[in-house]
Structures are given as structure tokens and as C-alpha cells.
N, C-alpha and C. Protein backbone atom coordinates (compact mmCIF):
# COMPACT_ATOMS: atom_id res chain seq x y z
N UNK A 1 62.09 90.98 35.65
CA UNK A 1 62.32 89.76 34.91
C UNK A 1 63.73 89.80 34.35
N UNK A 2 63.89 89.30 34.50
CA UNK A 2 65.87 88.56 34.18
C UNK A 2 65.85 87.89 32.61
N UNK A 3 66.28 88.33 31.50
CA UNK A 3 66.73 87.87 30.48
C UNK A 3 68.25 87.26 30.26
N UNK A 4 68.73 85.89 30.20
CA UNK A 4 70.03 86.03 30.16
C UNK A 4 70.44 85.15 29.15
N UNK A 5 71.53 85.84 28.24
CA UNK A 5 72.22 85.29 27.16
C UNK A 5 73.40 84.95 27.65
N UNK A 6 74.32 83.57 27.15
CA UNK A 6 75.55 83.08 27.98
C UNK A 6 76.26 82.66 27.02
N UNK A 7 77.44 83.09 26.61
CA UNK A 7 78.14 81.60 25.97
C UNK A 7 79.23 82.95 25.16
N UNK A 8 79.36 82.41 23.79
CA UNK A 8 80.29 83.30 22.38
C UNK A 8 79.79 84.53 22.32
N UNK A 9 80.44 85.75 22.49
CA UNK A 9 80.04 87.10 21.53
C UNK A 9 80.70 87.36 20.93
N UNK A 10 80.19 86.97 19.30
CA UNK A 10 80.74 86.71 18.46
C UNK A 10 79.80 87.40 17.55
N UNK A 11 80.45 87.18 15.90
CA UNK A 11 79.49 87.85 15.23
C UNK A 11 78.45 87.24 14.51
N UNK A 12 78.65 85.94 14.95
CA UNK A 12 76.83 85.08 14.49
C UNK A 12 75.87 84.43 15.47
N UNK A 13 76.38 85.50 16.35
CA UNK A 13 75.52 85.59 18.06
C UNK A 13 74.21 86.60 17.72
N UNK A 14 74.08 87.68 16.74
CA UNK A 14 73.51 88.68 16.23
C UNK A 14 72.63 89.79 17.31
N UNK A 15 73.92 89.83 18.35
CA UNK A 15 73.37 90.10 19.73
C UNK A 15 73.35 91.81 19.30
N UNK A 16 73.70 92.22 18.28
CA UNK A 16 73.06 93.83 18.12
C UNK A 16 72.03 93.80 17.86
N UNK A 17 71.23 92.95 16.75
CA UNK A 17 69.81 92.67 16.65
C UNK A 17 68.70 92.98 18.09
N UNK A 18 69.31 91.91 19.05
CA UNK A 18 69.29 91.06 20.01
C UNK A 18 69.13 92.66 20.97
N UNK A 19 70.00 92.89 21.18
CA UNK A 19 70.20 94.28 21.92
C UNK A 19 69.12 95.47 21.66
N UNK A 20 69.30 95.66 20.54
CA UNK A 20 68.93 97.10 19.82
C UNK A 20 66.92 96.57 19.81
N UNK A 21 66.58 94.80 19.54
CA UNK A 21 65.10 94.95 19.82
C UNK A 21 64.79 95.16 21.79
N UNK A 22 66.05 94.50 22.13
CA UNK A 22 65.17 94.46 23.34
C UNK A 22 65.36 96.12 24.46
N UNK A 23 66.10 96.68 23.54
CA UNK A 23 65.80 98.36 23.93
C UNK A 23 64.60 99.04 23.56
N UNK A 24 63.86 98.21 22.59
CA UNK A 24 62.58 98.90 22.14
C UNK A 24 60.96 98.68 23.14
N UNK A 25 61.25 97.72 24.26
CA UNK A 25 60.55 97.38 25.45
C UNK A 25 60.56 98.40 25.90
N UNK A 26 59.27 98.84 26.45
CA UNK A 26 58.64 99.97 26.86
C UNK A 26 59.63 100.17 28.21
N UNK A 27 60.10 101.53 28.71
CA UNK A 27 60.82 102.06 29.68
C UNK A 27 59.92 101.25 30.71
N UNK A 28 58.85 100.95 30.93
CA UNK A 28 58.16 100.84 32.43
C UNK A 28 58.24 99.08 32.62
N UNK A 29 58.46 98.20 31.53
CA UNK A 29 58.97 97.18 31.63
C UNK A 29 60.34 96.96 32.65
N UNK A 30 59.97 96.18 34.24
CA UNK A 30 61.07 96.13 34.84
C UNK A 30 61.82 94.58 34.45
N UNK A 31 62.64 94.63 33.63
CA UNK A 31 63.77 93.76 32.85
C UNK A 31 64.79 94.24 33.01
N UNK A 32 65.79 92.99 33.06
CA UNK A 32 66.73 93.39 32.37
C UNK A 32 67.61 92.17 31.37
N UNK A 33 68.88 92.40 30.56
CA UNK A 33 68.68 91.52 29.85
C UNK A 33 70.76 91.23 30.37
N UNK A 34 70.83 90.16 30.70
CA UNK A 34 72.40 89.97 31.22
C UNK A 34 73.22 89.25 29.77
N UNK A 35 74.04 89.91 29.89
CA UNK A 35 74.77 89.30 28.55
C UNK A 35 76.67 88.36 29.34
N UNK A 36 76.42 87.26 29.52
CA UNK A 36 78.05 87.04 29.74
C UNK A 36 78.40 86.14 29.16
N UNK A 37 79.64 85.88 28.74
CA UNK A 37 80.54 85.57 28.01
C UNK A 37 81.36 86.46 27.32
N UNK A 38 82.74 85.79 26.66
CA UNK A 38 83.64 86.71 25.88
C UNK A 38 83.51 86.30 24.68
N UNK A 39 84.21 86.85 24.02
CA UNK A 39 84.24 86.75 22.19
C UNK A 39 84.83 88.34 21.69
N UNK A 40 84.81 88.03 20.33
CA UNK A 40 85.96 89.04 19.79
C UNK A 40 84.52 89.97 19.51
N UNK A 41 83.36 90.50 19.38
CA UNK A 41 82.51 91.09 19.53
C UNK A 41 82.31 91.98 21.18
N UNK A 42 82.86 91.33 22.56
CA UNK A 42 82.49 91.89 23.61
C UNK A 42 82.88 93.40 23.34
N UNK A 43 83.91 93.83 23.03
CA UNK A 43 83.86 95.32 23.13
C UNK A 43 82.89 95.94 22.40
N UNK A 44 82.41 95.78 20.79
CA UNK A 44 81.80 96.13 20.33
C UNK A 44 80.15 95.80 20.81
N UNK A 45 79.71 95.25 21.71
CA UNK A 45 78.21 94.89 22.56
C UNK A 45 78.44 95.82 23.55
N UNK A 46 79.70 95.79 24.05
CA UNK A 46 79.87 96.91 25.22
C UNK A 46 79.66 98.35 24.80
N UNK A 47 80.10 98.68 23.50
CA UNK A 47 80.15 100.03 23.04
C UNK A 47 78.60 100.25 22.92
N UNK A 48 77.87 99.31 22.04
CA UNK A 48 76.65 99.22 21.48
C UNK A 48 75.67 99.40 22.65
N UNK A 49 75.72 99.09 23.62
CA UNK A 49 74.94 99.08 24.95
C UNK A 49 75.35 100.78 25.82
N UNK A 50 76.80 101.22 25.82
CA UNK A 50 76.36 102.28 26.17
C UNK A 50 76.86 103.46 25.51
N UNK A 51 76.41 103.56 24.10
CA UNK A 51 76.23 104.14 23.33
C UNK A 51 74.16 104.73 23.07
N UNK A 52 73.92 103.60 23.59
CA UNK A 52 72.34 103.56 23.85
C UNK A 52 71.46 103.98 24.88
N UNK A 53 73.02 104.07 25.97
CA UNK A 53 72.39 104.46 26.99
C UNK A 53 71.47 103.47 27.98
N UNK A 54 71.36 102.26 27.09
CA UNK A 54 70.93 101.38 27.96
C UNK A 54 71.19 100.53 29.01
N UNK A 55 70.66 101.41 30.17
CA UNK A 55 70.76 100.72 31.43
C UNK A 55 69.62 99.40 32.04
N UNK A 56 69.17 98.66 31.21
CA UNK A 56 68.63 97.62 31.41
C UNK A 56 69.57 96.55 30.83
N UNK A 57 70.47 96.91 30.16
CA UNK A 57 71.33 95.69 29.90
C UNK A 57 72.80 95.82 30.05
N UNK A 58 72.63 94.59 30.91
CA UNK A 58 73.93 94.23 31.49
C UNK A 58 74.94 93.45 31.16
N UNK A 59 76.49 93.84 31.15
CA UNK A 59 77.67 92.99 30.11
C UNK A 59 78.23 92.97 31.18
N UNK A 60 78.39 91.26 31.67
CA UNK A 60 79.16 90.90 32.49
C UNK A 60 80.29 90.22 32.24
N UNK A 61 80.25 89.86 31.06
CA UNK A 61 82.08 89.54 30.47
C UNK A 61 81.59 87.75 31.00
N UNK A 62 83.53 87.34 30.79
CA UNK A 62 83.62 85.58 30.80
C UNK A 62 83.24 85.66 32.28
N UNK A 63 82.44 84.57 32.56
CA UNK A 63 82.60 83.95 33.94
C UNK A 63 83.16 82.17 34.13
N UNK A 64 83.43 82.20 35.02
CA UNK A 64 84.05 80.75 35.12
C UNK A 64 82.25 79.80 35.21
N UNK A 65 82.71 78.40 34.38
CA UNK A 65 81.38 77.46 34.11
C UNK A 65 81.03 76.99 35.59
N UNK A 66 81.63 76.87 36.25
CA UNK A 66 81.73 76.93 37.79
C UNK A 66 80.43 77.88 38.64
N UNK A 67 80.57 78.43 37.93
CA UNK A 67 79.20 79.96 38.38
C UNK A 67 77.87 79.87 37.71
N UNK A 68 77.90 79.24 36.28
CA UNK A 68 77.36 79.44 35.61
C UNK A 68 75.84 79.00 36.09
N UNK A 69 75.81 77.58 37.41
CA UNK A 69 74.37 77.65 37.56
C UNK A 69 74.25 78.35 38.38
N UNK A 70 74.53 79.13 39.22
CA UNK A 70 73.90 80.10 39.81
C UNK A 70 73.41 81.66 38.91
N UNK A 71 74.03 81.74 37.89
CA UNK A 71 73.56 82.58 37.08
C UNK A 71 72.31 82.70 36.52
N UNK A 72 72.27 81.21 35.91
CA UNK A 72 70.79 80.80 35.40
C UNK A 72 70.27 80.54 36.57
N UNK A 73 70.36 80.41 37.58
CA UNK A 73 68.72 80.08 38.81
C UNK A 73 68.45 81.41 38.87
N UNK A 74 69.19 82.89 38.66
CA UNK A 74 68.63 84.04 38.73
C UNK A 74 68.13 84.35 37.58
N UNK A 75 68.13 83.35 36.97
CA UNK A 75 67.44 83.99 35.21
C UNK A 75 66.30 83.36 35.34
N UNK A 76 65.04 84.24 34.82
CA UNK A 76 63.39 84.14 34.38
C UNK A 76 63.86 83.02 33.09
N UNK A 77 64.43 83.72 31.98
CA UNK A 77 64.66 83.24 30.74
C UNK A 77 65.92 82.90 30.73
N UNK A 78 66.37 82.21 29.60
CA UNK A 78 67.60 82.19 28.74
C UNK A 78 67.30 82.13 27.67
N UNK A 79 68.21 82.97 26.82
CA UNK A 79 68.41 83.28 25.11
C UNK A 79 69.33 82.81 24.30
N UNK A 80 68.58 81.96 23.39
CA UNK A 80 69.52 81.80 22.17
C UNK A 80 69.36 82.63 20.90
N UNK A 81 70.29 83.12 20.45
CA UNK A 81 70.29 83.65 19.67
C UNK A 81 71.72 83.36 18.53
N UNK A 82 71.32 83.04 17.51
CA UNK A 82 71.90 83.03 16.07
C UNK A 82 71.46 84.18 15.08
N UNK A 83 72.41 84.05 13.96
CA UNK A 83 72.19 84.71 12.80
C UNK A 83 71.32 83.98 12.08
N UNK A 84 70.40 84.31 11.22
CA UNK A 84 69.62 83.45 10.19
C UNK A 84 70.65 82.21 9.29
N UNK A 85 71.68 82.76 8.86
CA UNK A 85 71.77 81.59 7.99
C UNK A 85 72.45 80.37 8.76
N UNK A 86 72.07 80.37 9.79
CA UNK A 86 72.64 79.56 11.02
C UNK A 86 72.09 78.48 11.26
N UNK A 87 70.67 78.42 10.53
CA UNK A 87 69.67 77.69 10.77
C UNK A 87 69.99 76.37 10.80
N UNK A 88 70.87 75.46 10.47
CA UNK A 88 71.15 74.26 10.76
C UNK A 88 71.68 74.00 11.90
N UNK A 89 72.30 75.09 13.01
CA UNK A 89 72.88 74.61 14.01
C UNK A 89 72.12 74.22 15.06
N UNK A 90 72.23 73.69 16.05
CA UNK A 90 71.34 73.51 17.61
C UNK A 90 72.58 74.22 18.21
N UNK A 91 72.65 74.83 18.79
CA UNK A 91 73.85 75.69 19.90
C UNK A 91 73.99 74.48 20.96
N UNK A 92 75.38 74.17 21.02
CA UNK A 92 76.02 73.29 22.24
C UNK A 92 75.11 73.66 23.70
N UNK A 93 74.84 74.90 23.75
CA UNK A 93 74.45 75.82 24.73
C UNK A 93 73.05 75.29 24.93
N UNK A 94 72.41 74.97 24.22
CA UNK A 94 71.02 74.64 24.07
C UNK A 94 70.93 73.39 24.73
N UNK A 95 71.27 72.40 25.13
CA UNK A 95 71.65 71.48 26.67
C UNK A 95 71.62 71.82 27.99
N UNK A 96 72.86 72.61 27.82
CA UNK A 96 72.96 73.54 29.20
C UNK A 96 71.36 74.26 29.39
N UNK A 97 71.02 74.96 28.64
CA UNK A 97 69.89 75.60 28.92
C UNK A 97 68.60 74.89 29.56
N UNK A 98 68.46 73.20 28.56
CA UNK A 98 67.54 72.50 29.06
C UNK A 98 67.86 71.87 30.42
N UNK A 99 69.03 72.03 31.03
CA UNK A 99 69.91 71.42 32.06
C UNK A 99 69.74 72.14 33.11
N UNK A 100 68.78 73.80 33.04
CA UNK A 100 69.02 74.90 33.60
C UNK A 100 67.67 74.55 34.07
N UNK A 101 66.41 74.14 33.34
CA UNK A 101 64.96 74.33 33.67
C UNK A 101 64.67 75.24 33.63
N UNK A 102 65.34 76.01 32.68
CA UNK A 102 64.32 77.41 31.99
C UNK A 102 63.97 77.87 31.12
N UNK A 103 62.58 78.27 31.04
CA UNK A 103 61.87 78.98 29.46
C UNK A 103 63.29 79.52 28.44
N UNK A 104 63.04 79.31 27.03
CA UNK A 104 63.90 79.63 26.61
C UNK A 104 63.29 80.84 25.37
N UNK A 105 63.87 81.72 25.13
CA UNK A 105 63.55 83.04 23.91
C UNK A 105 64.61 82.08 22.89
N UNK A 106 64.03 81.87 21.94
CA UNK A 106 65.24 81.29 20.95
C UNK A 106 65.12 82.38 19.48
N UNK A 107 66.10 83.50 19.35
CA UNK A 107 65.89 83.80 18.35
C UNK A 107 66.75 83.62 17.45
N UNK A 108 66.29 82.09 16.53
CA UNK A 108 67.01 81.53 15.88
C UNK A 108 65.77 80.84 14.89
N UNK A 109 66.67 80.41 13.57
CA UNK A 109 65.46 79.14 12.88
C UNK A 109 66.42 77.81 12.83
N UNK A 110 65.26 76.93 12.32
CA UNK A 110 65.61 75.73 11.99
C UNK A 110 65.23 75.10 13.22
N UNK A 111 66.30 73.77 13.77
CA UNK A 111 65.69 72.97 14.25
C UNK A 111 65.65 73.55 15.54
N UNK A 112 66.48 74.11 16.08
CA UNK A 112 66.20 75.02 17.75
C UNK A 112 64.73 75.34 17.79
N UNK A 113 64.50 76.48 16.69
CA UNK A 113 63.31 76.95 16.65
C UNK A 113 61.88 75.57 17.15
N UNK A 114 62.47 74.91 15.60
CA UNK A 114 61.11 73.52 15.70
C UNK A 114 60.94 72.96 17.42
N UNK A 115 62.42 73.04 18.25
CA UNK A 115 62.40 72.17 19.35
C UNK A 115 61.52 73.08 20.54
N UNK A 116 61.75 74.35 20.14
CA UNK A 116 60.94 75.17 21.34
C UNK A 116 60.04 75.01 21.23
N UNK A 117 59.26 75.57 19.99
CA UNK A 117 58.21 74.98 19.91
C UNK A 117 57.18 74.07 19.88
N UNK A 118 57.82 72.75 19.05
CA UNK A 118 56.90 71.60 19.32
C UNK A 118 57.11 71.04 20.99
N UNK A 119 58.12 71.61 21.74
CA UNK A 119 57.89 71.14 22.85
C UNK A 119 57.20 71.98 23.96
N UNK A 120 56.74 72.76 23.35
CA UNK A 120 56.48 74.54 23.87
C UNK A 120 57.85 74.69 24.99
N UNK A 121 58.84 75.38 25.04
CA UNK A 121 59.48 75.57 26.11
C UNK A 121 59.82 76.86 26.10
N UNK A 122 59.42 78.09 25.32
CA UNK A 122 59.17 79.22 24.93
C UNK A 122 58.88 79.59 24.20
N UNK A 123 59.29 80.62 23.62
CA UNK A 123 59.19 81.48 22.32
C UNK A 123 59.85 81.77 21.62
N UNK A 124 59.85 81.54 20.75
CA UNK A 124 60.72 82.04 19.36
C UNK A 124 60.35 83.37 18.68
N UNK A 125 61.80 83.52 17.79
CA UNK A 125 61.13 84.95 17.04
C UNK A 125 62.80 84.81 15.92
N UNK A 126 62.14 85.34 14.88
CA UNK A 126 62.90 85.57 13.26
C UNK A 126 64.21 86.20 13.73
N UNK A 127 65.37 85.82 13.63
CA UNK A 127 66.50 86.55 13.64
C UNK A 127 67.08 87.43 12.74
N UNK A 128 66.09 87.51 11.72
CA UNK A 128 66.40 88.60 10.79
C UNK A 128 64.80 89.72 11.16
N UNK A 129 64.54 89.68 12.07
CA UNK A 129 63.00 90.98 12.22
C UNK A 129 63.46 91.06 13.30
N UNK A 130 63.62 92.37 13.82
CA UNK A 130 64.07 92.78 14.93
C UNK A 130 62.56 92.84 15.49
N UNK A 131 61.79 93.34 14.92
CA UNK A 131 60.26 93.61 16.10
C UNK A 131 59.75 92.31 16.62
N UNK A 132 60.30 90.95 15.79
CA UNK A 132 59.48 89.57 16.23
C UNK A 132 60.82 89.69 17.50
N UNK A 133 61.88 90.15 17.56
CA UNK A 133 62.52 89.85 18.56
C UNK A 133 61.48 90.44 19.59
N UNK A 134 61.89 91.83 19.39
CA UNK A 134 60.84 92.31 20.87
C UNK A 134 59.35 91.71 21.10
N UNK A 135 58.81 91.47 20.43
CA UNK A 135 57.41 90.94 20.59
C UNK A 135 58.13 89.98 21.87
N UNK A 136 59.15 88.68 21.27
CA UNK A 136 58.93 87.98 21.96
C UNK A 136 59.41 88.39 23.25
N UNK A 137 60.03 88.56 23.67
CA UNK A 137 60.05 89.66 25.18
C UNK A 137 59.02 90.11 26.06
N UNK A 138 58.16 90.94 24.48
CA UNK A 138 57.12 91.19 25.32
C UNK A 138 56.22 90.30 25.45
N UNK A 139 56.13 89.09 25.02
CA UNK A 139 55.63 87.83 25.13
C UNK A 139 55.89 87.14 26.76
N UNK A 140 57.00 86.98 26.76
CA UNK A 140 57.84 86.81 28.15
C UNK A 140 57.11 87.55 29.40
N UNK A 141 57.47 88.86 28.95
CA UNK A 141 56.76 89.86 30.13
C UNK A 141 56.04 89.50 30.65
N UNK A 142 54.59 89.42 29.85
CA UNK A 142 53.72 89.05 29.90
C UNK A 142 52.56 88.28 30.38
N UNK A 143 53.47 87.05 30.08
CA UNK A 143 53.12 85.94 30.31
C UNK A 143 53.46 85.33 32.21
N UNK A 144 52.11 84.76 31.97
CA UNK A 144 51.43 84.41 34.21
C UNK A 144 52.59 83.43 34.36
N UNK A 145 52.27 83.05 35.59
CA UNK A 145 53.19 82.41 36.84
C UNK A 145 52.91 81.20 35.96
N UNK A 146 51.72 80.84 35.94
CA UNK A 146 51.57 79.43 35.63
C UNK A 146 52.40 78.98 34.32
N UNK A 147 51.95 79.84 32.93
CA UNK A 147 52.81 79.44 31.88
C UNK A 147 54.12 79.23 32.15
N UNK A 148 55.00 79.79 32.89
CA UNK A 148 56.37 79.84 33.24
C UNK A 148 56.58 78.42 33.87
N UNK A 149 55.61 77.87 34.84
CA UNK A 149 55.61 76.87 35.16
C UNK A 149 55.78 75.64 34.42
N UNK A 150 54.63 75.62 33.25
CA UNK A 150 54.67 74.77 32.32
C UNK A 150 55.82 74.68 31.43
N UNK A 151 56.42 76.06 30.87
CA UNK A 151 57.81 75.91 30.40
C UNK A 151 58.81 75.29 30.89
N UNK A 152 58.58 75.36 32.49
CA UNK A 152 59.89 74.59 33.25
C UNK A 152 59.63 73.29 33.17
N UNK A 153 58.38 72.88 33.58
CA UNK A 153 57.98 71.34 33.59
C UNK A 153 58.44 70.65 32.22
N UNK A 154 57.95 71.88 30.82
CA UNK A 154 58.32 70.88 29.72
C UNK A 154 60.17 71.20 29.54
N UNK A 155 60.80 71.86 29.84
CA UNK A 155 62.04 72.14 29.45
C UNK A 155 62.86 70.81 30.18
N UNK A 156 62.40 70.64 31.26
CA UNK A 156 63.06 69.79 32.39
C UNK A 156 62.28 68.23 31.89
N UNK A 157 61.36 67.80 31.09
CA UNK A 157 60.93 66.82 30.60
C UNK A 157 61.62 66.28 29.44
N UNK A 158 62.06 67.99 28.67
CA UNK A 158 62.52 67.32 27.23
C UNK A 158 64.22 67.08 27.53
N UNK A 159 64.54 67.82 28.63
CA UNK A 159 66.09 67.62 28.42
C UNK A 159 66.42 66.01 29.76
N UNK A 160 65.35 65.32 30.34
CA UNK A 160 65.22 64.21 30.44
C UNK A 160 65.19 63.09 29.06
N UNK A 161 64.38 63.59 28.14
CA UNK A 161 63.89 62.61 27.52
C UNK A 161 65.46 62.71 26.12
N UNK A 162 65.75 63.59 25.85
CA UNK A 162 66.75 63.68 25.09
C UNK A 162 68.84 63.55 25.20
N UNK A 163 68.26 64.11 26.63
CA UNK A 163 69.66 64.27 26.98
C UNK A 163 70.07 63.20 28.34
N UNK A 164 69.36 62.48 28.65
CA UNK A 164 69.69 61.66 29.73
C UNK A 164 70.64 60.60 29.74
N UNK A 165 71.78 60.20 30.23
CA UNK A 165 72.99 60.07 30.10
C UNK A 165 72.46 57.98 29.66
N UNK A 166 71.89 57.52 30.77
CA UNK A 166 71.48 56.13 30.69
C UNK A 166 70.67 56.02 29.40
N UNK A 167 69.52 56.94 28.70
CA UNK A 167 68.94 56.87 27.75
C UNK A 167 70.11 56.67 26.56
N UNK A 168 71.12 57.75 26.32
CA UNK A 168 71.79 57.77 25.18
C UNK A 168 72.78 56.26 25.02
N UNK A 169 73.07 56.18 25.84
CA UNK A 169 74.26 54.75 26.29
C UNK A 169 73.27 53.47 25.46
N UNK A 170 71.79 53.54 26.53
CA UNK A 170 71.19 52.48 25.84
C UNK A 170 71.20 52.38 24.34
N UNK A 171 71.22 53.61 23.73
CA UNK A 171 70.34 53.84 22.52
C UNK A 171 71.91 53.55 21.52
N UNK A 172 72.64 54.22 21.85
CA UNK A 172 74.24 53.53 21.38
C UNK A 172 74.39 52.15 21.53
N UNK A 173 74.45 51.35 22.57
CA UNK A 173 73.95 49.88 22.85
C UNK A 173 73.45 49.18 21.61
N UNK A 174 72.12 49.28 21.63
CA UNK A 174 71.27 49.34 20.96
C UNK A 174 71.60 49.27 19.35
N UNK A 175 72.24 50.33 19.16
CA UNK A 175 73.20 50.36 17.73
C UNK A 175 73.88 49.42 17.51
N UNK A 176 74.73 49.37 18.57
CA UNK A 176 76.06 48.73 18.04
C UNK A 176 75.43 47.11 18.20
N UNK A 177 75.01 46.62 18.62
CA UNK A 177 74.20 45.50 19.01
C UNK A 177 73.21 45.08 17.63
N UNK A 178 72.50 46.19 16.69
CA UNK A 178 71.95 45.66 15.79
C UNK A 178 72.72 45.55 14.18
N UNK A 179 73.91 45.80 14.83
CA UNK A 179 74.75 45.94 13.44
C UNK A 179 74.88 43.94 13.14
């Protein structure tokens, strides 16, 4: 199973959290977890990863956005991840992801969180508890063909129903029209 995080490594990415739970997945778990993008953090994720010795996770640095969907069609998941007091943001990234049609691990709060969930499109987990991180992983693992299915169906429903280019236009329309 393919875990993949994309975008800033930065330091309210809280990808040591992020890292350090999903090293706590049992050795016989075949995962792995791809980390790309740059940010002023990449060396220090790079150190942190093989300092650990962990060879299930992989730092592939910037790639051109050009690549980027073929990255995600090899990803099971994609991860968001924030710092807790972050909780007001939705990550720009969080589009792309619904744009991707894939289950998403969001370990973040606030409204990201609310959106995975009330739309089920994965799992969430506390960005300040490193074990709700791994749970959710091992949640992921876990989890049959079919649920994965349903994540895609609803991920690819909600980023229709929210992000669809003719929907938003109308709905701007719409505005400016009832002023």
C-alpha cells in the first residue's frame, strides 16, 4: 500500500509526527509512505528518516506538477497533514487530492477534518497524538477493496459537487445577479 504526502516541507507540515507514527506500523505491514516536495524542512525529514533507519519511507524531493498525476494514480492514499493550531486552514492541496480520486488520511482538525468525514473520504486522526496517527494507517491497511472503492466514489462525488468549474461560475452568477 502506497501512502503519499505532496506539496510544502515545512514546519507546519508536522511530517516528524507524521513520520515517526507511521514507523510505529508493524515491520510485516507491506507500505510505504512517499514524501515529495521541497521546503526548508526537506533536509531535516531526510535526516529524520534515515536516522531511523526507515526504509519504508521514501523522500523524493520537488517534482515538476507535470508528474504529479501519475504519482497519485500510484498512490492507495494521500495525506494531509498540518500542525494543530492550523485548524482553520483547508490545504490548497486538498483539491488536488479530491481531483486525484483518492482516499484521503487527513491528519489535521477543523474543517479538512469535518470534510473527510462527513463525506467519509477517509480517515482522520489528531495531529497532536501521534498513536491516532498510526491507528489511522493501520486503519488504511486494513481496510477491503470495497471500502477503498467507496472512498473513491465519494472523493470523486464531493470534488464534483464542490469544485466543478460550471457549478462555481453559476454560483458567482448567481451572486452578482442578486445584488
Amino acid at each position: 500500500m502506497i501512502f503519499t504526502f505532496a506539496g510544502n516541507i515545512g514546519s507546519v507540515q508536522n511530517l516528524e509526527v507524521l513520520i515517526n507514527a507511521f514507523s510505529e506500523l508493524p515491520i510485516s505491514y507491506e507500505c510505504e509512505l512517499r514524501v515529495i516536495g521541497g521546503g526548508v524542512f526537506l533536509d531535516r525529514i531526510t535526516r529524520l528518516v534515515e536516522e531511523k533507519k526507515e526504509k519504508r519511507v521514501r523522500i523524493y524531493g520537488r517534482k515538476p506538477r507535470s508528474e504529479m498525476k501519475k504519482w497519485f494514480e500510484e498512490s492507495d492514499v494521500l495525506v494531509i497533514s498540518l500542525k494543530p493550531e492550523f485548524d482553520l486552514t483547508i490545504p490548497a492541496k486538498f483539491q488536488a487530492y479530491l481531483a486525484a480520486e483518492r482516499p484521503i488520511l487527513a491528519s489535521i482538525r477543523g474543517d479538512t477534518a469535518q470534510l473527510v468525514n462527513d463525506y467519509s473520504l477517509g480517515y482522520t486522526a489528531d495531529p497532536a497524538d501521534q498513536r491516532s496517527i498510526t491507528q489511522a494507517f493501520e486503519k488504511f491497511y486494513n481496510s477491503s477493496q470495497e471500502q477503498f472503492d467507496s472512498w473513491r466514489k465519494n472523493v470523486k462525488s464531493l470534488a464534483k459537487e464542490m469544485f466543478d468549474r460550471e457549478k462555481i461560475i453559476q454560483s458567482i452568477e448567481n451572486e452578482i445577479l442578486a445584488l
